[in-house]
Protein backbone atom coordinates (compact mmCIF):
# COMPACT_ATOMS: atom_id res chain seq x y z
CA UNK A 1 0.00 0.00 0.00
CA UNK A 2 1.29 3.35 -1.04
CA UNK A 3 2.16 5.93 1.60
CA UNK A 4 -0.73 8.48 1.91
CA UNK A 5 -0.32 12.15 2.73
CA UNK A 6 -2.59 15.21 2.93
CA UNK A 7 -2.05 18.32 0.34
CA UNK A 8 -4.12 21.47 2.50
CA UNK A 9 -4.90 23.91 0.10
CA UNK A 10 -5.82 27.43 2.19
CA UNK A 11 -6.72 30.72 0.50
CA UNK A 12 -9.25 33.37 0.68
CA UNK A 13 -13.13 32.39 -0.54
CA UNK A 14 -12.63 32.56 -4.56
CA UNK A 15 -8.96 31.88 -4.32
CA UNK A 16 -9.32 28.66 -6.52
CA UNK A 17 -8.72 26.11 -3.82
CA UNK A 18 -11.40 23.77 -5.51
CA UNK A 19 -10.53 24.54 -8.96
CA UNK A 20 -7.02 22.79 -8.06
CA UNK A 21 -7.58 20.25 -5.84
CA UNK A 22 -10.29 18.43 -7.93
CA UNK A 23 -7.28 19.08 -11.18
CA UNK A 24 -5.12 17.78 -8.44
CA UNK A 25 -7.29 14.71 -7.99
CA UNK A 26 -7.60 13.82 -11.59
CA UNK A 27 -3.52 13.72 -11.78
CA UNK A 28 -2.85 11.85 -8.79
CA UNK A 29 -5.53 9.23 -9.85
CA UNK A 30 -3.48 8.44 -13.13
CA UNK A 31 -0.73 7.94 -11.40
CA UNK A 32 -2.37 5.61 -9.36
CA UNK A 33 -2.99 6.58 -5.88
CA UNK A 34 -6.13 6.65 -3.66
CA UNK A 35 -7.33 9.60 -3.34
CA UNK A 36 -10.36 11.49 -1.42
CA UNK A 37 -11.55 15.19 -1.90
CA UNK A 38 -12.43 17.24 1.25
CA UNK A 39 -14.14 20.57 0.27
CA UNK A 40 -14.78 23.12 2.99
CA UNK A 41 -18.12 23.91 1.71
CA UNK A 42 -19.05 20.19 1.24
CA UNK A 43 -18.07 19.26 4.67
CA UNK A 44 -19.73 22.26 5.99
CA UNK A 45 -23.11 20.96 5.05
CA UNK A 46 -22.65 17.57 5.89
CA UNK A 47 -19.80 17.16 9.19
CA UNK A 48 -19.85 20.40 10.27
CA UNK A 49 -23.55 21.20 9.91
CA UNK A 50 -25.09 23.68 12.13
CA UNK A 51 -21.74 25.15 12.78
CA UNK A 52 -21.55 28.89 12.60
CA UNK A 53 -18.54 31.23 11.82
CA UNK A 54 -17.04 32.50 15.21
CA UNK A 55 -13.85 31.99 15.58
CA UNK A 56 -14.44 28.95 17.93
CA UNK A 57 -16.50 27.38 15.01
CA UNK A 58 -14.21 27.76 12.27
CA UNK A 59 -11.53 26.09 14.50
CA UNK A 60 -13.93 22.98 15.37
CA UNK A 61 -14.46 22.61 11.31
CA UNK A 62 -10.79 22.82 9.92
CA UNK A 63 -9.98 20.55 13.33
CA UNK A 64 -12.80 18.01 11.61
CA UNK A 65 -11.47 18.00 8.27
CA UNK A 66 -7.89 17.61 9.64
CA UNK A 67 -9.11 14.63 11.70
CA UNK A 68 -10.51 13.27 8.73
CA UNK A 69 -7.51 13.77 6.85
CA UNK A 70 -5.42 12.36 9.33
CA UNK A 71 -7.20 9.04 9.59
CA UNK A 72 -7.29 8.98 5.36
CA UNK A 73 -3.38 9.61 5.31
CA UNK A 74 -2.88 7.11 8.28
CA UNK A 75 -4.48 3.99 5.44
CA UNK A 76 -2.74 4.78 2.76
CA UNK A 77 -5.16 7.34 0.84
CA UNK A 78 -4.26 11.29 -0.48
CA UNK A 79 -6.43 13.58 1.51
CA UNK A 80 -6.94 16.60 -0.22
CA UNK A 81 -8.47 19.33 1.72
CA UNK A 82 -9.67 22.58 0.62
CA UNK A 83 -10.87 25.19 2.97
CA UNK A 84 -10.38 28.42 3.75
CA UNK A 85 -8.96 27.58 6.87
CA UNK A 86 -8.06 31.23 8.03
CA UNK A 87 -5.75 30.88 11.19
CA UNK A 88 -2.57 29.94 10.88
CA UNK A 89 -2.67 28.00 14.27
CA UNK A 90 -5.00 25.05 13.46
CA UNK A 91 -3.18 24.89 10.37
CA UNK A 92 -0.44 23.62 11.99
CA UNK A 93 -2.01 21.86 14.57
CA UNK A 94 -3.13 20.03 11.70
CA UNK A 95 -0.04 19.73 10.24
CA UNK A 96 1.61 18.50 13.75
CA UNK A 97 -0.96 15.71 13.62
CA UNK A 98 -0.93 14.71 10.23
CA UNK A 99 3.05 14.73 9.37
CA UNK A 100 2.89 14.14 5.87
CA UNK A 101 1.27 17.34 5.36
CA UNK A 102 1.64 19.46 2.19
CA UNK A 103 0.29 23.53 2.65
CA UNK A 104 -0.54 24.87 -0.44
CA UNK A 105 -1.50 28.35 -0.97
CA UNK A 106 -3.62 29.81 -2.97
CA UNK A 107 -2.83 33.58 -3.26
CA UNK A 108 -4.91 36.25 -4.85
CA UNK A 109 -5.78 39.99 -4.46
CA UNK A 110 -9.18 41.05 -3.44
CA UNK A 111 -9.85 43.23 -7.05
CA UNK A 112 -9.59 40.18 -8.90
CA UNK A 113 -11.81 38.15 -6.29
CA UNK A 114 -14.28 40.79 -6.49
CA UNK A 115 -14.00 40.01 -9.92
CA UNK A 116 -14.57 36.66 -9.56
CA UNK A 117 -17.58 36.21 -7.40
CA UNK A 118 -20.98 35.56 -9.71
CA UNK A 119 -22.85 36.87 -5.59
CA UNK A 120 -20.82 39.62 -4.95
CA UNK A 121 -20.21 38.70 -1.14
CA UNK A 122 -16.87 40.56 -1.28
CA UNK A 123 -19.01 43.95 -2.09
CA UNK A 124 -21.72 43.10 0.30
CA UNK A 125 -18.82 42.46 3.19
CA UNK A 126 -17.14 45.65 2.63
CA UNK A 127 -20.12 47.61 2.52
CA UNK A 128 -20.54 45.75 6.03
CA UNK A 129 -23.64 43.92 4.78
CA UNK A 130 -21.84 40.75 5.70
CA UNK A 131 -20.03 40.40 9.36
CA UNK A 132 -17.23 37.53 9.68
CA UNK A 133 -16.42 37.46 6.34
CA UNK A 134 -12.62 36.34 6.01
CA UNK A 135 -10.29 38.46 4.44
CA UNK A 136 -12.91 41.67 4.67
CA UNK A 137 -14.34 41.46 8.36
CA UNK A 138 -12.56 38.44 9.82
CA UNK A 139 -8.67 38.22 9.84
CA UNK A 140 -7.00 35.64 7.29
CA UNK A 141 -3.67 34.52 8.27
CA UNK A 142 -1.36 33.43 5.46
CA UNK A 143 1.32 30.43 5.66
CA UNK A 144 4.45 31.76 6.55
CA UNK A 145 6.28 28.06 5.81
CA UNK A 146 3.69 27.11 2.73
CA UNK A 147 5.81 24.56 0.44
CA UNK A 148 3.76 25.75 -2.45
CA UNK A 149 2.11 29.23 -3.19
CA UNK A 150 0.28 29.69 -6.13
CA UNK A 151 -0.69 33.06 -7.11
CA UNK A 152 -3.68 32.44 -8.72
CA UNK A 153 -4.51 36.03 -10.16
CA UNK A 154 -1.32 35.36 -12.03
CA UNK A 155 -1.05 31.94 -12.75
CA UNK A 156 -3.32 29.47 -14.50
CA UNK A 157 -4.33 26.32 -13.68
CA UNK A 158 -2.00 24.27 -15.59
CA UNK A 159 0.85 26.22 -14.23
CA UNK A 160 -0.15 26.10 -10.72
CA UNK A 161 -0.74 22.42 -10.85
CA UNK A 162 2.41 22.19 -12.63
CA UNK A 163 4.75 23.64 -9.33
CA UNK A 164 2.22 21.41 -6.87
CA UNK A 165 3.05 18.71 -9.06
CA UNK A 166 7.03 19.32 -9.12
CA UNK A 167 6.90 19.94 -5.25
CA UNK A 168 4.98 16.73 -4.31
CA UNK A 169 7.56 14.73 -6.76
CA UNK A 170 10.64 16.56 -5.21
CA UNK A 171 9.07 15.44 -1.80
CA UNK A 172 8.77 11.95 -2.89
CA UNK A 173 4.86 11.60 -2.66
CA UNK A 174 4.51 11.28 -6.13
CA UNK A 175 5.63 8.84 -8.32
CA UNK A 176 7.04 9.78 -11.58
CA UNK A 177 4.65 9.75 -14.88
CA UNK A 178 4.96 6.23 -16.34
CA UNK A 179 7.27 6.73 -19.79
CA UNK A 180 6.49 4.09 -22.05
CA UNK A 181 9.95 2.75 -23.51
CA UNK A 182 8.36 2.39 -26.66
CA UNK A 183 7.20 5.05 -29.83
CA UNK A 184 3.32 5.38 -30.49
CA UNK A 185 4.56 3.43 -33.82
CA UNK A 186 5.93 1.18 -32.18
CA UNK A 187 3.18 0.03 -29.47
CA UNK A 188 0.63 -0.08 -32.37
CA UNK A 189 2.90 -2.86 -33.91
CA UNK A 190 2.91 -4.70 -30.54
CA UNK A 191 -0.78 -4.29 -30.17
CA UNK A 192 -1.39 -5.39 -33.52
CA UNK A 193 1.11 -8.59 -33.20
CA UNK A 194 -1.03 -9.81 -29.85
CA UNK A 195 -4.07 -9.55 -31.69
CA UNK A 196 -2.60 -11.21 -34.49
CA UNK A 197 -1.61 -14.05 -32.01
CA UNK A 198 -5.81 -13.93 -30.36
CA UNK A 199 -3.79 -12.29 -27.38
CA UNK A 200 -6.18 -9.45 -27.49
C-alpha cells in the first residue's frame, strides 16, 4: 500500500482552492494513488452542519477535516483538503498531527476576487452587509512556511498544478509519470502482433 499524505490547500473564498484540488485529484488518480476530496463547503453541510462562523467554530471545522484527513493519510489514501482555513494556528495543529502534510496556498488579491464572485459577497462584506467574512471582516492569516504558493490572479491552472506537481515529486509523494519505452509506432505494432496471435 502506497504511503498516503494530505495536500491542505488554504486561501481566501474565490482563491481557486477547488478549482485545483479536484485538477489535483484527476492527476494523482493516473498515477495511481487513492485519493479522497475534502471541500470546505461540502463538509460544511454535511460534518460540520449547524456550525456557525465564530472563531471557535471555524476552528472545530478545519480541526474536523484535519481529523478526517489524518485518519485517510494514516491507510494509505491522499487527503486533499480545501478550505479556507483562516488561522494559521490550526493549520499547523493540523499539520503536527498529520506529518505528511503538504500547505498549499492559494494567493490572490481582493480586485480580482471581487471580480470573480458571480454573488458579490466581497461587495456586500465591505459595505458591512456581511459580518465575519474572512479576508474583509474576519482576519486571514497566510502560511508563513507554505511549500507551495500559487498566485492564482497570475497563474493558471495548468501552471499552478504544474509547481504542486514538481513539489509533491521533489518530496517523494509522487511517483514519476509512467514513460512508455516504446514510440506510439511502435506500441501499435505490438498491439497489432497480440491480436494477431488472439492475445487481445
Amino acid at each position: 500500500m502506497a504511503d498516503g499524505f494530505t495536500l491542505w490547500f488554504t486561501g481566501l473564498s474565490g482563491a481557486g482552492k477547488t478549482t485545483l484540488a479536484h485538477r489535483l485529484r484527476d492527476i494523482l488518480l493516473e498515477r495511481g494513488l487513492q485519493v479522497e476530496v475534502l471541500d470546505g463547503d461540502v463538509v460544511r453541510q454535511n460534518l460540520s452542519k449547524g456550525l456557525g462562523y465564530s472563531k471557535e467554530d471555524r476552528d472545530t471545522n478545519i480541526r474536523r477535516i484535519g481529523f478526517v484527513s489524518h485518519l485517510l493519510t494514516r491507510n494509505g489514501v491522499v487527503a486533499i483538503a480545501a478550505a479556507v482555513s483562516p488561522y494559521r494556528e490550526i493549520r499547523d495543529e493540523n499539520r503536527r498531527l498529520i506529518g505528511r502534510f503538504v500547505e498549499v496556498y492559494c494567493q490572490c488579491d481582493l480586485e480580482t476576487l471581487k471580480q470573480r464572485d458571480p454573488k458579490g459577497m466581497y461587495e456586500k462584506a465591505l459595505r458591512g452587509e456581511i459580518a465575519n467574512f474572512t479576508g474583509v471582516s474576519d482576519p486571514y492569516e497566510p502560511p508563513e512556511q507554505a511549500e507551495v504558493v500559487c498566485d492564482t490572479a497570475l497563474e493558471d491552472v495548468e501552471t499552478s498544478v504544474g509547481k504542486i506537481v514538481r513539489k509533491l515529486e521533489e518530496m517523494g509523494y509522487l511517483p514519476p509519470p509512467a514513460v512508455s519505452v516504446y514510440t506510439t509506432e511502435e506500441e501499435e505494432a505490438i498491439k497489432q502482433r497480440l491480436q494477431d496471435l488472439g492475445y487481445l
